[in-house]
N, C-alpha and C. Protein backbone atom coordinates (compact mmCIF):
# COMPACT_ATOMS: atom_id res chain seq x y z
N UNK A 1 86.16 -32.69 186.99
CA UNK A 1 85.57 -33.90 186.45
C UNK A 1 86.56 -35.07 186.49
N UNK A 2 87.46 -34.98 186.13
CA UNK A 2 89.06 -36.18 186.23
C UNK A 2 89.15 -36.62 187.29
N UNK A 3 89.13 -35.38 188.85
CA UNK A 3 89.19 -35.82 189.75
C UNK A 3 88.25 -36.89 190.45
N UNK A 4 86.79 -36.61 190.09
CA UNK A 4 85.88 -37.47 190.59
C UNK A 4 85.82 -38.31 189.79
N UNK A 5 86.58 -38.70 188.54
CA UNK A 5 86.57 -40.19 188.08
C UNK A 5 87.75 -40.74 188.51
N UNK A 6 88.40 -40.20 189.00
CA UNK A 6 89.69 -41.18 189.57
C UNK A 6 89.11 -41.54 191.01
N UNK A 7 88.43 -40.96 191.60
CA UNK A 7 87.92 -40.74 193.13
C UNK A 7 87.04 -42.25 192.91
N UNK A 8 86.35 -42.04 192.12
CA UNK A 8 85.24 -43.39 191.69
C UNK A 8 86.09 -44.29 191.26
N UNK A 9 86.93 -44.36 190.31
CA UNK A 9 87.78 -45.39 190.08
C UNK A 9 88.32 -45.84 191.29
N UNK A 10 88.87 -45.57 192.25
CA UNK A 10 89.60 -45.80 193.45
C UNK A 10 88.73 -46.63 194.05
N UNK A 11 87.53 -46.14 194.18
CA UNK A 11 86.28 -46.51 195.28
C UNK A 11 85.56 -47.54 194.92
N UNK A 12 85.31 -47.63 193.27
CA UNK A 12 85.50 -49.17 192.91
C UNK A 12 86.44 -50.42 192.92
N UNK A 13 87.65 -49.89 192.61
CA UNK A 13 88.73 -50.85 192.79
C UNK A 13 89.64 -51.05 194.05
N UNK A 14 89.50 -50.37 195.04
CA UNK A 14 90.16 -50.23 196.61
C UNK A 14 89.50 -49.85 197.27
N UNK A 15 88.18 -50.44 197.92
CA UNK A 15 87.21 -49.22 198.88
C UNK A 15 88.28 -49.30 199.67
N UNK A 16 88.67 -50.41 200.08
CA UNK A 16 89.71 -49.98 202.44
C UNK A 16 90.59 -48.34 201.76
N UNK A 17 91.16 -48.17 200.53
CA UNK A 17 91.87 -47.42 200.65
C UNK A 17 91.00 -45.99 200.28
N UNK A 18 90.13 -45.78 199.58
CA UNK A 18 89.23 -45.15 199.53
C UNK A 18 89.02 -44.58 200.87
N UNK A 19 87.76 -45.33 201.62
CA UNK A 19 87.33 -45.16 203.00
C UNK A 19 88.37 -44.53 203.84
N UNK A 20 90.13 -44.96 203.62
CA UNK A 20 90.79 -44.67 204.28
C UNK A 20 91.05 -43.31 203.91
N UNK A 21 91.21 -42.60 203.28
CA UNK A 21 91.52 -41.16 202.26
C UNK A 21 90.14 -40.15 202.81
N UNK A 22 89.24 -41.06 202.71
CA UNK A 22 87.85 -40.31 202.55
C UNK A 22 87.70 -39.74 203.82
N UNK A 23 88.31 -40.96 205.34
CA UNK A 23 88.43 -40.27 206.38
C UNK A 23 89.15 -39.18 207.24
N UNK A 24 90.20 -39.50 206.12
CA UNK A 24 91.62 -38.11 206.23
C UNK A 24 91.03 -37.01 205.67
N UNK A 25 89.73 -37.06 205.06
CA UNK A 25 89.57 -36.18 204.43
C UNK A 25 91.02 -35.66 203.19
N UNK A 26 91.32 -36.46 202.77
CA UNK A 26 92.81 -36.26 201.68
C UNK A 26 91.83 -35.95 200.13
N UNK A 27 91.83 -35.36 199.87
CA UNK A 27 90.60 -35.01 198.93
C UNK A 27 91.86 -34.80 197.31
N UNK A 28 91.48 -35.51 196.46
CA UNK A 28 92.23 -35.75 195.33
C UNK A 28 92.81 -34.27 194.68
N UNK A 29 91.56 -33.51 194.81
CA UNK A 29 92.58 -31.72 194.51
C UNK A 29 93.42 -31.57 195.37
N UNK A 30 93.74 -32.32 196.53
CA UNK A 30 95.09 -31.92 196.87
C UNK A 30 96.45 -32.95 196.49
N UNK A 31 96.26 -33.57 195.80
CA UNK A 31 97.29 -34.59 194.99
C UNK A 31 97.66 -34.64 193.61
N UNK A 32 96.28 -34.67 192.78
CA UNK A 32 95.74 -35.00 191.39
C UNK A 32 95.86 -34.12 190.73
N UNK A 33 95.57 -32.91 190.94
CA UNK A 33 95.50 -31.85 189.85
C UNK A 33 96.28 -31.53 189.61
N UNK A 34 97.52 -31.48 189.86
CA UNK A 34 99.29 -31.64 189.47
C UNK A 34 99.55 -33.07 188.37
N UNK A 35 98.62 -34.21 188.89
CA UNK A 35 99.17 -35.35 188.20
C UNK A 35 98.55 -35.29 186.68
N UNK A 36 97.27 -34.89 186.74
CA UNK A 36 96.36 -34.72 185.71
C UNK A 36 96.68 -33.66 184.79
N UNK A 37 96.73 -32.48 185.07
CA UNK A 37 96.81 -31.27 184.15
C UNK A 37 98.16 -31.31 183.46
N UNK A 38 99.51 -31.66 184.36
CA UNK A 38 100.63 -32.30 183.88
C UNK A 38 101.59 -33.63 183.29
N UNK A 39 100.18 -34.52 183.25
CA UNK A 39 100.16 -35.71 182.72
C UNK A 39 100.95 -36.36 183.28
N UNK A 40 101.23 -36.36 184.48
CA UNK A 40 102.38 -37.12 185.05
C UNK A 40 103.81 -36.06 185.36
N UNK A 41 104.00 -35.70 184.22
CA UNK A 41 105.55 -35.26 184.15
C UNK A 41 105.92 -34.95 185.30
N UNK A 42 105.82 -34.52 186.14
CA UNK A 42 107.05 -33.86 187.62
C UNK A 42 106.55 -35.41 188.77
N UNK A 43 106.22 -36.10 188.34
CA UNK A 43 106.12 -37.22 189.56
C UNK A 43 107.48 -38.73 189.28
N UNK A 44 107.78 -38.52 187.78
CA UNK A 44 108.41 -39.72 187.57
C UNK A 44 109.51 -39.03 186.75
N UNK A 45 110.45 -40.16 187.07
CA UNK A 45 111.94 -39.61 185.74
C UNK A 45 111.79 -39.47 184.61
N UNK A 46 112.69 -38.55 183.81
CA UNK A 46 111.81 -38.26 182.19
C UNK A 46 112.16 -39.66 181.84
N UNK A 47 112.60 -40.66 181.33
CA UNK A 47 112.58 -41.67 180.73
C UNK A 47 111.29 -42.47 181.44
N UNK A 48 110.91 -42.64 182.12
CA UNK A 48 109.62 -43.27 182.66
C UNK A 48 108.10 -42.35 182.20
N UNK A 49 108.59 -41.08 182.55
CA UNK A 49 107.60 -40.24 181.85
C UNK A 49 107.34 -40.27 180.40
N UNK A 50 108.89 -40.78 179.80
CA UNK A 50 108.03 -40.93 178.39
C UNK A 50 107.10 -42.52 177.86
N UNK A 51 107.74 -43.40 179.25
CA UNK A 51 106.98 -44.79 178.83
C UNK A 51 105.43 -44.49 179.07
N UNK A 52 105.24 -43.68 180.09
CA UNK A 52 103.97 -43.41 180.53
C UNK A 52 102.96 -42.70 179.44
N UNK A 53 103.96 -41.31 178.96
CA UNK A 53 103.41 -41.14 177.87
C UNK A 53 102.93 -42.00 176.54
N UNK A 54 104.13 -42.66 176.15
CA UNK A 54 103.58 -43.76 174.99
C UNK A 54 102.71 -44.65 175.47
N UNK A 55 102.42 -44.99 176.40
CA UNK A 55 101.12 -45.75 176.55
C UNK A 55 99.78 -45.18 176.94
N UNK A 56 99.95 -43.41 177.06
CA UNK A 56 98.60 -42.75 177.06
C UNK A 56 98.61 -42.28 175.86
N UNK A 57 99.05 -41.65 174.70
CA UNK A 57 99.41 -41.37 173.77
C UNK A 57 99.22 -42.81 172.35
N UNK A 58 99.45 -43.86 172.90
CA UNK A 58 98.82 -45.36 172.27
C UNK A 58 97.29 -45.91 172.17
N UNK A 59 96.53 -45.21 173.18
CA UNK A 59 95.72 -45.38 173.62
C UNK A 59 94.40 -44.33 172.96
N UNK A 60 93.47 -45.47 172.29
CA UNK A 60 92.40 -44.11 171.32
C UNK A 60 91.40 -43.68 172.90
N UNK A 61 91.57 -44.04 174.25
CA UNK A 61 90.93 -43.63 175.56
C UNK A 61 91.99 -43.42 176.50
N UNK A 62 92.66 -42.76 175.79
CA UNK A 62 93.80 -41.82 176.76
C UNK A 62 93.72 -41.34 178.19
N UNK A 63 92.29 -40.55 177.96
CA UNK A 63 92.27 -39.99 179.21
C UNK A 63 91.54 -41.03 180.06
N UNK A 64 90.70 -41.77 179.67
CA UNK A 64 90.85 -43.01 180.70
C UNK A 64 91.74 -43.90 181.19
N UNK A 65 92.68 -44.16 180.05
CA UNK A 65 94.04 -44.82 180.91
C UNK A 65 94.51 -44.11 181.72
N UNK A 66 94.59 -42.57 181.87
CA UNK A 66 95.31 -41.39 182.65
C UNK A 66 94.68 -41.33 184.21
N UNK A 67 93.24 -41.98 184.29
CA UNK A 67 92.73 -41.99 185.12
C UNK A 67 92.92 -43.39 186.01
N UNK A 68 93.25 -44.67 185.09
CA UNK A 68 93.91 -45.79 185.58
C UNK A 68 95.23 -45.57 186.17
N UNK A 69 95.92 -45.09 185.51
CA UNK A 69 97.34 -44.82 186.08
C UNK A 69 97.67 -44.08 187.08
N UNK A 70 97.11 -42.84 187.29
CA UNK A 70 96.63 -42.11 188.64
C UNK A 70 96.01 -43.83 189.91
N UNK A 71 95.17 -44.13 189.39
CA UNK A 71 94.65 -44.93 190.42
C UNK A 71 95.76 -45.95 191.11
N UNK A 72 96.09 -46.36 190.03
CA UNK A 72 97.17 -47.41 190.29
C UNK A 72 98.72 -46.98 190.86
N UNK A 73 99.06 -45.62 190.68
CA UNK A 73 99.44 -44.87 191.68
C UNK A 73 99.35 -45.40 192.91
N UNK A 74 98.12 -44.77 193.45
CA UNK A 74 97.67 -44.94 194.61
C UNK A 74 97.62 -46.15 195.05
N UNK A 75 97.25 -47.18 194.68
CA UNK A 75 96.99 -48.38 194.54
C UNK A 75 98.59 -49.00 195.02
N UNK A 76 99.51 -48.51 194.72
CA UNK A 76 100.71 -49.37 194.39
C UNK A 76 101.30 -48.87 195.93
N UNK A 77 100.98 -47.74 196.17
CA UNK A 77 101.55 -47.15 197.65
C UNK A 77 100.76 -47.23 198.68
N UNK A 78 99.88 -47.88 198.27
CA UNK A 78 98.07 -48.05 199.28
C UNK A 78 98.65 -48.91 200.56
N UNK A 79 99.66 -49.53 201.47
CA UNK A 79 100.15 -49.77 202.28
C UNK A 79 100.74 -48.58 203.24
N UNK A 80 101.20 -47.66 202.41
CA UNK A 80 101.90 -46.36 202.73
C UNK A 80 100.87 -45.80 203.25
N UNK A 81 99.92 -45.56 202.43
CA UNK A 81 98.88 -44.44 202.83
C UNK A 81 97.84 -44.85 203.61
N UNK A 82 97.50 -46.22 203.97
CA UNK A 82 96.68 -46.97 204.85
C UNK A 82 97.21 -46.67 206.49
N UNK A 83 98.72 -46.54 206.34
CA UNK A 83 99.45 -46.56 207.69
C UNK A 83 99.78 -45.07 208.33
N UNK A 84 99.77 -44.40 206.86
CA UNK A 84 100.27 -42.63 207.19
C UNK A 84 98.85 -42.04 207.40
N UNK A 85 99.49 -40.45 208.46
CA UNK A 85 98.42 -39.72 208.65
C UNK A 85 97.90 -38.86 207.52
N UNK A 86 97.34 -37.74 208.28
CA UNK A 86 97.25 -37.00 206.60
C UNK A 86 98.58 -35.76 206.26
N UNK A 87 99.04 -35.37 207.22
CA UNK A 87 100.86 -34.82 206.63
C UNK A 87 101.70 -35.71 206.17
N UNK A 88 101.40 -36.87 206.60
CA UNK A 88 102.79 -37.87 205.96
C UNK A 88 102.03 -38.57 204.31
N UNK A 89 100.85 -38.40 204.53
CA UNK A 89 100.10 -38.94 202.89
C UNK A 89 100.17 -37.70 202.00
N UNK A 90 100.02 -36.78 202.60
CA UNK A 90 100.21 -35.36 201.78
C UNK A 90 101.73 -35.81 200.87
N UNK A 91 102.13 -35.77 202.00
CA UNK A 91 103.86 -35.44 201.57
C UNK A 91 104.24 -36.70 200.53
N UNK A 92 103.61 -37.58 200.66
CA UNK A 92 103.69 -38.93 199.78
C UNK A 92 103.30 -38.61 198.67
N UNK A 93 101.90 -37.93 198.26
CA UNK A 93 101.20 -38.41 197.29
C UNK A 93 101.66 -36.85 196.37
N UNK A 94 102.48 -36.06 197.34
CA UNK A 94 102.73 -34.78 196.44
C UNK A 94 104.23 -35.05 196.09
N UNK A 95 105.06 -35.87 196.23
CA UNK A 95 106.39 -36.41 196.36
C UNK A 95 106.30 -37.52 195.93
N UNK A 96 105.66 -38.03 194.75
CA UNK A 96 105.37 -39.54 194.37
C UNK A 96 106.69 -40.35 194.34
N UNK A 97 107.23 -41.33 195.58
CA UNK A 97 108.21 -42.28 195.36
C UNK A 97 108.89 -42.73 194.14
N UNK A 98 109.84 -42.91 194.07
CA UNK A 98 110.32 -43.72 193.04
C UNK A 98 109.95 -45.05 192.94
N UNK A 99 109.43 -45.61 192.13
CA UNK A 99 108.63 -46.95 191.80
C UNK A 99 108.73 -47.24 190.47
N UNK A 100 108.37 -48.36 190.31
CA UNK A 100 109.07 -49.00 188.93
C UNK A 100 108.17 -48.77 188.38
N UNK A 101 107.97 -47.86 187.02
CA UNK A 101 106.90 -47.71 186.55
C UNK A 101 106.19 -48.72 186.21
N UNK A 102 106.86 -50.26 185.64
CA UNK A 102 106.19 -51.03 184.57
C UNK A 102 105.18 -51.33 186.10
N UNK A 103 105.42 -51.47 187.03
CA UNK A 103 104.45 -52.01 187.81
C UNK A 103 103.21 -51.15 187.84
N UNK A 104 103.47 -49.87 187.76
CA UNK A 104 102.10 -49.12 188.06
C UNK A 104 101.28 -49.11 186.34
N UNK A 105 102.50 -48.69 185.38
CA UNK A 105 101.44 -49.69 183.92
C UNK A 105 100.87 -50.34 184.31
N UNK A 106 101.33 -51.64 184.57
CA UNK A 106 100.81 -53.43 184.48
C UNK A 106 99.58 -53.34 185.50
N UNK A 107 99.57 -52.95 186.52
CA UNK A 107 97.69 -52.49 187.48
C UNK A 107 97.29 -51.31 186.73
N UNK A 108 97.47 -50.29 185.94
CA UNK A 108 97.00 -49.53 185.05
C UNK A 108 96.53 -50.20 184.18
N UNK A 109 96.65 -51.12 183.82
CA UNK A 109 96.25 -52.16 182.27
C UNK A 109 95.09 -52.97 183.00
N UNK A 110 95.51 -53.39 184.45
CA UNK A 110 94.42 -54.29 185.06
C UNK A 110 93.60 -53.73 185.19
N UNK A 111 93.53 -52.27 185.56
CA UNK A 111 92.35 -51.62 186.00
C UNK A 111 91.43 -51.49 185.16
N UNK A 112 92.19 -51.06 183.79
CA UNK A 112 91.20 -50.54 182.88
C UNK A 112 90.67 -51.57 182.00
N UNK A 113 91.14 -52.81 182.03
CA UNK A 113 90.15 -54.20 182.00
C UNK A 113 89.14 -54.44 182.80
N UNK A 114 88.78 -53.79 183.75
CA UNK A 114 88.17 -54.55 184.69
C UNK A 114 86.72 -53.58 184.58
């Protein structure tokens, strides 16, 4: 169920990158269900993991911000994964880059305004 609301979240807020995933067939159980069931933890440094936490943990719709932040993930590397095939998006989206978290917050906050 998480997965197909992040899948819809995506597809509302990024179809090109959507469409682009959808044609790799890159199907979110092979990315997400690591990000989701583990709330993040093994994708970001523990000090970022805990900012991430306090702002899902702040939140009385937690697991909807959890589903923003996943998106915005994607969203933030959506150049990467527009250009990569599907072994090099694999390897991306299971190896989440180092990225500044406040940026993927701050489109996590946009998203879930919108």
């Amino acid at each position: 169920m998480m997965m197909s609301r992040l899948i819809t979240k995506l597809k509302q807020d990024d179809t090109a990158l959507w469409i682009r995933l959808e044609q790799m067939e890159l199907k979110p159980q092979y990315y997400s269900f690591r990000w989701l069931t583990l709330l993040l933890s093994q994708e970001f440094p523990l000090p970022d993991v805990i900012r991430v936490w306090d702002s899902l943990l702040a939140d009385e719709h937690r697991f909807d911000f959890l589903i923003c932040v996943c998106c915005a993930m994607l969203i933030v590397i959506r150049e990467d994964l527009l250009k990569g095939d599907f072994p090099s998006n694999m390897k991306l989206l299971q190896n989440y880059p180092n990225t500044d978290i406040h940026l993927v917050l701050d489109k996590a906050v946009e998203l879930y305004h919108r």
